[in-house]
N, C-alpha and C. Protein backbone atom coordinates (compact mmCIF):
# COMPACT_ATOMS: atom_id res chain seq x y z
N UNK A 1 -9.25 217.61 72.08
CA UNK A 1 -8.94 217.80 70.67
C UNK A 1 -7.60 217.18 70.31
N UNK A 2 -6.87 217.04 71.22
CA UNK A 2 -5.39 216.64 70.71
C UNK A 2 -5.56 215.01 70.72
N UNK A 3 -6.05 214.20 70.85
CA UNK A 3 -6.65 213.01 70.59
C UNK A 3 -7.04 212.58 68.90
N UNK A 4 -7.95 213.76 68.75
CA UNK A 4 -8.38 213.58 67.36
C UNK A 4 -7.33 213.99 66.55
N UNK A 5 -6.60 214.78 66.75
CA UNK A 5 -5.68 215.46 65.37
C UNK A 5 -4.59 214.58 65.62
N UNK A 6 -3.93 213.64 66.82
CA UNK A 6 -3.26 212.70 66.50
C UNK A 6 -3.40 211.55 65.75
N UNK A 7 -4.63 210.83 65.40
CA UNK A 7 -5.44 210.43 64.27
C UNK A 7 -5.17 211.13 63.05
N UNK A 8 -5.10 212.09 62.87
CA UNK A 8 -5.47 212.79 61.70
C UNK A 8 -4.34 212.97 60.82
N UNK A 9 -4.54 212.94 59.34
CA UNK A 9 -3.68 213.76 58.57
C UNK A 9 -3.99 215.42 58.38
N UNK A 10 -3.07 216.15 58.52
CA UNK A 10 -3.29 217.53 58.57
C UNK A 10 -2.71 218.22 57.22
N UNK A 11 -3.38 219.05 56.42
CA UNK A 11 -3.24 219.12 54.82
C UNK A 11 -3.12 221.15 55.25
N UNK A 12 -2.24 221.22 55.06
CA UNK A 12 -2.28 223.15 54.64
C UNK A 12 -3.05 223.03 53.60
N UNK A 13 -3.85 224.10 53.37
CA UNK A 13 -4.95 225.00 52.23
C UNK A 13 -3.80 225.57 51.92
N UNK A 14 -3.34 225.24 50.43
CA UNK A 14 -2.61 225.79 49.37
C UNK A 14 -1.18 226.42 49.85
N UNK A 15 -0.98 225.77 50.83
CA UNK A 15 0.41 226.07 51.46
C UNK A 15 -0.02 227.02 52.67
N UNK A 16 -1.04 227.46 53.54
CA UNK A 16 -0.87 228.28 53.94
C UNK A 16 -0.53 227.47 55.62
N UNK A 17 -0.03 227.79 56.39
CA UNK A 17 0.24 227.31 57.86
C UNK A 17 -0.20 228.40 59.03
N UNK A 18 0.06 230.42 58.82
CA UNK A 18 -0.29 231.01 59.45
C UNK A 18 -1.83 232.02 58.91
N UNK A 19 -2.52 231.31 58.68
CA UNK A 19 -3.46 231.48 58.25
C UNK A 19 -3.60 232.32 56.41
N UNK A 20 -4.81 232.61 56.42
CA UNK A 20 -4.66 232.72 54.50
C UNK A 20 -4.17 233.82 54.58
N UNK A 21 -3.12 233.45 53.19
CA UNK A 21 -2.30 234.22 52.84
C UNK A 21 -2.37 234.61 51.17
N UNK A 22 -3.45 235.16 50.48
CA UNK A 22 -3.79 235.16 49.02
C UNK A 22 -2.77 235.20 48.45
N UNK A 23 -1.50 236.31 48.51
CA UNK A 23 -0.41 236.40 47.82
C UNK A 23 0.53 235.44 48.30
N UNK A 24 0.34 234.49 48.70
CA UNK A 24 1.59 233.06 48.81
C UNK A 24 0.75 231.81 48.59
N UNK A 25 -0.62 232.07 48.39
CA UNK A 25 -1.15 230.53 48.17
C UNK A 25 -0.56 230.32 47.03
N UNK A 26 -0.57 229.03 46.90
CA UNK A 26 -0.29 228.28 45.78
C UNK A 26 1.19 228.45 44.89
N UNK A 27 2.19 229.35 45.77
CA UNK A 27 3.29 229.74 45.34
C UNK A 27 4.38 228.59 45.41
N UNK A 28 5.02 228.07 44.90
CA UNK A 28 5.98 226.66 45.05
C UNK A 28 6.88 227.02 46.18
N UNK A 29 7.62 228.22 46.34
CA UNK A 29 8.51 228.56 47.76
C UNK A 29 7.48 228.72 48.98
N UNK A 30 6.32 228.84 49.12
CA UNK A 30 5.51 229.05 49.99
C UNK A 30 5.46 227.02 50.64
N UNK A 31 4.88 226.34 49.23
CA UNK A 31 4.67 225.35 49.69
C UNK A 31 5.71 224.34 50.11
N UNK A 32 7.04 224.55 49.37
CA UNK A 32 8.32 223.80 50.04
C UNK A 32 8.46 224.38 51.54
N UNK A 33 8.18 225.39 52.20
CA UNK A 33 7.97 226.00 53.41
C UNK A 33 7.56 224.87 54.03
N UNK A 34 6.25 224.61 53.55
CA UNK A 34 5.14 223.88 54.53
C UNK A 34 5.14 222.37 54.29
N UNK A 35 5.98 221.99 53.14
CA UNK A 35 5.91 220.77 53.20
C UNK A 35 7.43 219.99 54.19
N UNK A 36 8.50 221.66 54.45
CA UNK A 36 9.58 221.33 55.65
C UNK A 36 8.97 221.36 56.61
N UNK A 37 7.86 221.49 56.99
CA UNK A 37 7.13 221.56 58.26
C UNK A 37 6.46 220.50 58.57
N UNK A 38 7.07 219.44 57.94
CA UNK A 38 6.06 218.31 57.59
C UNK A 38 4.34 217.71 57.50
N UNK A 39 3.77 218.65 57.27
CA UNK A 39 2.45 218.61 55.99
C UNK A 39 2.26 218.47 54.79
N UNK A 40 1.55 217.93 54.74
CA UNK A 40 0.91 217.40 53.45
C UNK A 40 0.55 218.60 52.94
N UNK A 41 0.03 219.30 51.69
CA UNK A 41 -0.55 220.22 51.16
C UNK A 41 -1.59 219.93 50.17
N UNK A 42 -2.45 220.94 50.28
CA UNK A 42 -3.41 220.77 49.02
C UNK A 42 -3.69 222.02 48.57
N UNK A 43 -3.08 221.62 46.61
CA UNK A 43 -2.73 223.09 46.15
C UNK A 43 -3.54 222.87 44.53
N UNK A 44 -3.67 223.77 43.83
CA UNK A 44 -4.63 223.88 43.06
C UNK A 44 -3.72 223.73 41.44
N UNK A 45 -4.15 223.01 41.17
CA UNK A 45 -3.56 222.96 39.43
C UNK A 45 -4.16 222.87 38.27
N UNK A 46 -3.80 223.48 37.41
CA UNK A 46 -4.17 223.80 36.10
C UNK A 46 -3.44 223.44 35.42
N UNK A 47 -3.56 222.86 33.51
CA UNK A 47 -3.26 222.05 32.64
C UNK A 47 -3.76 223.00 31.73
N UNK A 48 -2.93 224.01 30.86
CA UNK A 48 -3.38 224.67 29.77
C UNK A 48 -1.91 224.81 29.16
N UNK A 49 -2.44 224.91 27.88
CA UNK A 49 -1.49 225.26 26.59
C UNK A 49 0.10 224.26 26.96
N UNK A 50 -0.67 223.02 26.67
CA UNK A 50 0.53 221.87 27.41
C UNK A 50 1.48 222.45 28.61
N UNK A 51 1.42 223.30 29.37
CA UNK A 51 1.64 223.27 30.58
C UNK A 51 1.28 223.15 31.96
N UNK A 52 1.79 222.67 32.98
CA UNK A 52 1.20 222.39 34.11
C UNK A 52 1.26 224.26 34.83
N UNK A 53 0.59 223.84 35.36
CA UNK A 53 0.32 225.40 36.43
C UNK A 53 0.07 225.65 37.85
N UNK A 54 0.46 226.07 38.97
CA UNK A 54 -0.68 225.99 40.23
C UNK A 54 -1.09 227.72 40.19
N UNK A 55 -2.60 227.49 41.01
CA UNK A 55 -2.80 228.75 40.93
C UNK A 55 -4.24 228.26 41.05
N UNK A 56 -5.25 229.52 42.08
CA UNK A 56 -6.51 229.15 42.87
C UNK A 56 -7.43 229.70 41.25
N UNK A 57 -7.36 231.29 41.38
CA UNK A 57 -8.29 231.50 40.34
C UNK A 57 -8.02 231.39 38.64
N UNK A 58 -6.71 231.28 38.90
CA UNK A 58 -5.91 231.27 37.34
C UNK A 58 -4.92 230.57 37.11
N UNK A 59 -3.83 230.46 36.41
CA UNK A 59 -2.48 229.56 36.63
C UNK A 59 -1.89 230.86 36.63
N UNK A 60 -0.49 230.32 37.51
CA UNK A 60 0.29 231.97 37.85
C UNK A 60 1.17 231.21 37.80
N UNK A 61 1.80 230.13 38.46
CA UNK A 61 3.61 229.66 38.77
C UNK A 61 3.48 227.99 37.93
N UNK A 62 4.22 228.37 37.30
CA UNK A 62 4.71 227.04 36.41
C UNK A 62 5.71 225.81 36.73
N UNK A 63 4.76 224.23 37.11
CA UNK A 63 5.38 223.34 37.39
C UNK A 63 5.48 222.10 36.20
N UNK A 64 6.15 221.00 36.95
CA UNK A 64 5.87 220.24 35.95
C UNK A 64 5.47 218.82 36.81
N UNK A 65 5.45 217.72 35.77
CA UNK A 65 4.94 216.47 36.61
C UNK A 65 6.25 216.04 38.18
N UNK A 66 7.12 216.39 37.30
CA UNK A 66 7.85 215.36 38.79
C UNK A 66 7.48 216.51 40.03
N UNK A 67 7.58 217.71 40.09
CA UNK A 67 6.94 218.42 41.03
C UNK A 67 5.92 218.16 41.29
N UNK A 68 4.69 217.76 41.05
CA UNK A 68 3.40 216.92 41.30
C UNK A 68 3.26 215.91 41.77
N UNK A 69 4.14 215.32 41.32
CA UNK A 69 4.57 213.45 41.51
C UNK A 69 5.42 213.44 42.93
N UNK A 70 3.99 214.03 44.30
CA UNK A 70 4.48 214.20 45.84
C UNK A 70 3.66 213.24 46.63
N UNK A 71 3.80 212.41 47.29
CA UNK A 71 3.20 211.70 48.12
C UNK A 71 2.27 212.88 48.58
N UNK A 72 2.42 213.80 48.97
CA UNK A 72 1.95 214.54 50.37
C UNK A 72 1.35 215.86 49.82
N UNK A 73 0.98 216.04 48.39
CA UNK A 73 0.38 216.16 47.69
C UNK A 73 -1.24 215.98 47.57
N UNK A 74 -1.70 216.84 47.94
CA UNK A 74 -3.61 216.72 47.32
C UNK A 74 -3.99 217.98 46.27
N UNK A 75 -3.75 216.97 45.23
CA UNK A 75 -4.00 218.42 43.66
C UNK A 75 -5.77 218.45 43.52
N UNK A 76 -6.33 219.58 43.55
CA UNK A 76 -7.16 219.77 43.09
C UNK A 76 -7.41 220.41 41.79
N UNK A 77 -7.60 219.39 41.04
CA UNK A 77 -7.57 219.86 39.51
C UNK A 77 -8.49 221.37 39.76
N UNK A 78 -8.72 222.11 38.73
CA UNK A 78 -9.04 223.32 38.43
C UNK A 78 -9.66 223.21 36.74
N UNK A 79 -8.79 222.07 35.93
CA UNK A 79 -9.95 222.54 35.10
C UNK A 79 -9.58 220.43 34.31
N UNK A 80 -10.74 220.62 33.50
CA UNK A 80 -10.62 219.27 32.70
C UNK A 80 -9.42 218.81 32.80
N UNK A 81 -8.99 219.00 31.69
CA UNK A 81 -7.23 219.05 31.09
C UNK A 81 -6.56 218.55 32.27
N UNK A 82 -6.34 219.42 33.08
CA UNK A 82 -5.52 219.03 34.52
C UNK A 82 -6.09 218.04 34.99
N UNK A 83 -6.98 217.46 35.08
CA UNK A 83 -8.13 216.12 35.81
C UNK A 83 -7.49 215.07 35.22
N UNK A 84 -7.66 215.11 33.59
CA UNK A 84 -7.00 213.81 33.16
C UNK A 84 -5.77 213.57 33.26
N UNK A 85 -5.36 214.75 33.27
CA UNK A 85 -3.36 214.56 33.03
C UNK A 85 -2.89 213.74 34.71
N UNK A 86 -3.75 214.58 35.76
CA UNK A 86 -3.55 213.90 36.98
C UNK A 86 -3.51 212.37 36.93
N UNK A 87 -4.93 212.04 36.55
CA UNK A 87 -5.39 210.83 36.50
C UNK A 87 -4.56 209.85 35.53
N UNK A 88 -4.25 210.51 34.61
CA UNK A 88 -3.24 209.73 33.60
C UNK A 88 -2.39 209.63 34.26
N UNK A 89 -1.45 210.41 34.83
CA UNK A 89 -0.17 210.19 35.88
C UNK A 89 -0.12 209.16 37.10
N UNK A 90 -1.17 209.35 37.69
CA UNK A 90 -1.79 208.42 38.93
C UNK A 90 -0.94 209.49 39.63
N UNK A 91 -1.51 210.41 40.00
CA UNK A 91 -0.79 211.55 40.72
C UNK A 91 -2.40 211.65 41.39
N UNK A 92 -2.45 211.65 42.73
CA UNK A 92 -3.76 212.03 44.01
C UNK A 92 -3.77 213.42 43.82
N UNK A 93 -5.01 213.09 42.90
CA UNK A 93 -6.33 214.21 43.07
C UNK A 93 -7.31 214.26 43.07
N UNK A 94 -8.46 215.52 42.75
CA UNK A 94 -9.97 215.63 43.03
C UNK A 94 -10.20 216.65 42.14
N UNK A 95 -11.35 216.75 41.86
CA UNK A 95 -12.40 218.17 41.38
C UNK A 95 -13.40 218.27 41.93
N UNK A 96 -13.95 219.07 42.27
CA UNK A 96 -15.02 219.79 42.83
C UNK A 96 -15.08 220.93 42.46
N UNK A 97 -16.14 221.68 42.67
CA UNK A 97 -16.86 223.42 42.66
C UNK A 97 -17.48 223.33 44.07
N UNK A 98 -18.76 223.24 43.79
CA UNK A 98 -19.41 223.91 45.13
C UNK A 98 -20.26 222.47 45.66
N UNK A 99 -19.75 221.09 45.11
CA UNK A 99 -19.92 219.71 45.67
C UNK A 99 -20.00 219.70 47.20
N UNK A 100 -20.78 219.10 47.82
CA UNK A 100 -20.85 218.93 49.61
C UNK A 100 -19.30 218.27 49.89
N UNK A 101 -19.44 216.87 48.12
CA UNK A 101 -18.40 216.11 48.81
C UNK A 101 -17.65 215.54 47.58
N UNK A 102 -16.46 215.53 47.00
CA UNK A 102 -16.56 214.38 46.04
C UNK A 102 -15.57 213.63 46.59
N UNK A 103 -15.04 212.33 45.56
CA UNK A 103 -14.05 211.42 45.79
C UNK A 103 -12.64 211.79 44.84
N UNK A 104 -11.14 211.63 46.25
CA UNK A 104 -10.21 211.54 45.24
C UNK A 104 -9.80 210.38 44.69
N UNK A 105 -8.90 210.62 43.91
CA UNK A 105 -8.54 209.32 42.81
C UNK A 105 -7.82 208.13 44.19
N UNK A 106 -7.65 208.59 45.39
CA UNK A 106 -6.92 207.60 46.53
C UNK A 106 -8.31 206.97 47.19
N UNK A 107 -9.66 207.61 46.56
CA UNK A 107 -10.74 206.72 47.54
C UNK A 107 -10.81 208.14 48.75
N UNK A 108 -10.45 208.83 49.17
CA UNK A 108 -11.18 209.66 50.20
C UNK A 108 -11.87 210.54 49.98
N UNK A 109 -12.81 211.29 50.96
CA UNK A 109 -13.92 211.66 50.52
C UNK A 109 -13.71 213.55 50.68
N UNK A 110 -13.65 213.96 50.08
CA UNK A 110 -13.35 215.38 50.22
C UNK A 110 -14.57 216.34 50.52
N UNK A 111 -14.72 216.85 51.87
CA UNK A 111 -15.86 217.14 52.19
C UNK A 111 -15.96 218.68 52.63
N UNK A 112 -16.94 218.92 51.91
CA UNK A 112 -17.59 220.98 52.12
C UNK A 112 -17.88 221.06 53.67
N UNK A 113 -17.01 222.06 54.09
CA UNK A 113 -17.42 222.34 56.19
C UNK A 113 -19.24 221.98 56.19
N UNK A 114 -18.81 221.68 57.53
CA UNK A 114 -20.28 221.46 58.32
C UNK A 114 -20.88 220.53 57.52
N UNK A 115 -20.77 219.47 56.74
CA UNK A 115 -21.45 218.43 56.14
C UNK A 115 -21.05 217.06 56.80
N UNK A 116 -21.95 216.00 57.00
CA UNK A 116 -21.63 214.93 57.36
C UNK A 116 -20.27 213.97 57.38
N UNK A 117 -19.55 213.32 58.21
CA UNK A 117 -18.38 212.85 57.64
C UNK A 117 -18.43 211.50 57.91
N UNK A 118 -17.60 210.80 57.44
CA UNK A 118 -16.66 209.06 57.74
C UNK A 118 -15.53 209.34 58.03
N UNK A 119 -15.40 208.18 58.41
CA UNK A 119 -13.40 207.80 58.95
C UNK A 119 -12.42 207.85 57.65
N UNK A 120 -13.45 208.33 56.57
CA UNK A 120 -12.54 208.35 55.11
C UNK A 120 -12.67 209.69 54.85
N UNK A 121 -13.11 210.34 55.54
CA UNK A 121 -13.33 212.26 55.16
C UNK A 121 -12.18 213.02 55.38
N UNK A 122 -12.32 213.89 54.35
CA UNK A 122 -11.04 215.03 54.59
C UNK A 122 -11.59 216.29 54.77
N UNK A 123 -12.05 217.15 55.68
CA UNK A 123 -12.72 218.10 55.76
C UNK A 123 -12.21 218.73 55.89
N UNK A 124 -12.52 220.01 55.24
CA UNK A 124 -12.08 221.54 54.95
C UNK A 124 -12.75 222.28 56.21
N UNK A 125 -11.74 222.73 56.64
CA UNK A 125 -12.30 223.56 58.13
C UNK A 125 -11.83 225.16 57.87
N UNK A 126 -12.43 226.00 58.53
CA UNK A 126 -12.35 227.26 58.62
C UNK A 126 -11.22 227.51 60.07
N UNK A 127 -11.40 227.06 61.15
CA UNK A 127 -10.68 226.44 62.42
C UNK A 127 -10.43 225.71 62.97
N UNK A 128 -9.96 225.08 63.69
CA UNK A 128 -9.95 223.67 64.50
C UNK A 128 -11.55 223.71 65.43
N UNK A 129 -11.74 224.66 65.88
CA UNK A 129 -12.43 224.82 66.87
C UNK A 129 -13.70 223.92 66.17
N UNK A 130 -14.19 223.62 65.09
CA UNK A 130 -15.02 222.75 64.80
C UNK A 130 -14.72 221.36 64.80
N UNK A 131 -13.60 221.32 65.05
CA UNK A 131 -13.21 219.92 65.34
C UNK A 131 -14.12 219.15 66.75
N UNK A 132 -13.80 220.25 67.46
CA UNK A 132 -14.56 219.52 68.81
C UNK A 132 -15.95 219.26 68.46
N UNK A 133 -16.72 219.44 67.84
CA UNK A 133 -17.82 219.04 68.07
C UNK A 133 -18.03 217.58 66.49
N UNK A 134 -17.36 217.21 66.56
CA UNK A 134 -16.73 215.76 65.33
C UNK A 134 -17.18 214.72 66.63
N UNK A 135 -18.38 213.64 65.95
CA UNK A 135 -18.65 212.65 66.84
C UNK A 135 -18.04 211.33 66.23
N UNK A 136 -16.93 211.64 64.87
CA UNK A 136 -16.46 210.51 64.38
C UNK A 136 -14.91 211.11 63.70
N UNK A 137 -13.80 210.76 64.20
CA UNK A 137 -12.63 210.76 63.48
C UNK A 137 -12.57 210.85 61.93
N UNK A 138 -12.48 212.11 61.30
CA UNK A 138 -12.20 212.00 60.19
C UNK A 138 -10.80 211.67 59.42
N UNK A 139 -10.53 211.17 58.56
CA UNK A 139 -9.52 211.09 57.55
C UNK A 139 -8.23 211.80 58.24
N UNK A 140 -8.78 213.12 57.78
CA UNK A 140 -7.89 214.49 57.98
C UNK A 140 -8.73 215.53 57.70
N UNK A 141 -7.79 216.64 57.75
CA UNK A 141 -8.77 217.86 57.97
C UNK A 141 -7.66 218.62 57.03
N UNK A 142 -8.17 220.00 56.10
CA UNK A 142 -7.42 220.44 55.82
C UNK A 142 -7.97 222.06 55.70
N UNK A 143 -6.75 223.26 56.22
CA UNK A 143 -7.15 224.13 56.92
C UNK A 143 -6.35 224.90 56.35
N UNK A 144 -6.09 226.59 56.72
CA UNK A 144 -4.94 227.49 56.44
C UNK A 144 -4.39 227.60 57.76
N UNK A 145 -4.83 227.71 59.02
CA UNK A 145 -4.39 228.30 59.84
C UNK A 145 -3.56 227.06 60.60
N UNK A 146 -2.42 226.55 60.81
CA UNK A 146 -2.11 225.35 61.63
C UNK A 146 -1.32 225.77 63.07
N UNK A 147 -1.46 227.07 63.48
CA UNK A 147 -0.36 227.91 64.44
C UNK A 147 -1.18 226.89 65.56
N UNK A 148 -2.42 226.45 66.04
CA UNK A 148 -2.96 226.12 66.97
C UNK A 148 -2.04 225.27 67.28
N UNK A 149 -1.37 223.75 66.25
CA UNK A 149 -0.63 222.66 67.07
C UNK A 149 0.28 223.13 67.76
N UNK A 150 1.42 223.92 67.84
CA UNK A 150 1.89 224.27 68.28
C UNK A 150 1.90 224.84 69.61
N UNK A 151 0.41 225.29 69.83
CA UNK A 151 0.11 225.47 71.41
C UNK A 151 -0.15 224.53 72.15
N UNK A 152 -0.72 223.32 71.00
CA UNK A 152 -0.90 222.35 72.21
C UNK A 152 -0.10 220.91 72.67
């Protein structure tokens, strides 16, 4: 396994690193945490009543574009509004619901666990432990729990 994840870009789920954490996802001090840890993150944003927002089921903590405007950054819009404003910005993102797979605005393929992948996939994993059975290097993988690198 440590073969493949040296390949890989590794993305925290909404900031989380020691697995999910509901009351710190998507929190901006949670994710400056994890982005000193050097990961990428992928955190959820919303675009209502001309403000930017992150937040999984609702908007809760209030950002703005240059906070968005992160290399290491994967926004998953949350609703219209936020889709275009991304896209208007050229700020890397995606939408999905309950899609196997869609495409972000960078060309990679954002993919639902256990579904087929490419060398352009970013798959959402529940553990690493599904990694081992990957007969093709994906993209990256993006997870809550990241305590595993560290053991190995």
């Amino acid at each position: 396994m440590i073969n493949i994840l040296v390949n890989m870009k590794i993305i925290s789920h909404r900031g989380n690193i020691n697995g999910r954490n509901i009351d710190l996802e998507n929190n901006p001090v949670h994710i400056e945490n994890t982005l000193n840890s050097g990961y990428d993150v992928e955190i959820d944003v919303w675009y209502k009543n001309d403000k930017l927002y992150l937040g999984h089921d609702a908007p809760e903590y209030e950002v703005d574009l240059d906070y968005l405007n992160n290399k290491k950054f994967w926004c998953h819009a949350k609703n219209l509004d936020a889709l275009k404003l991304l896209l208007d910005e050229k700020i890397h993102c995606f939408w999905h619901q309950e899609d196997d797979y869609t495409v972000t605005s960078k060309g990679y393929i954002w993919t639902y666990p256990e579904k087929h992948i490419t060398s352009r996939s970013v798959i959402v994993c529940r553990d690493f432990d599904q990694l081992n059975e990957l007969e093709i290097t994906p993209h990256g993988v993006c997870i809550d729990n990241l305590n595993i690198l560290n053991m190995l």
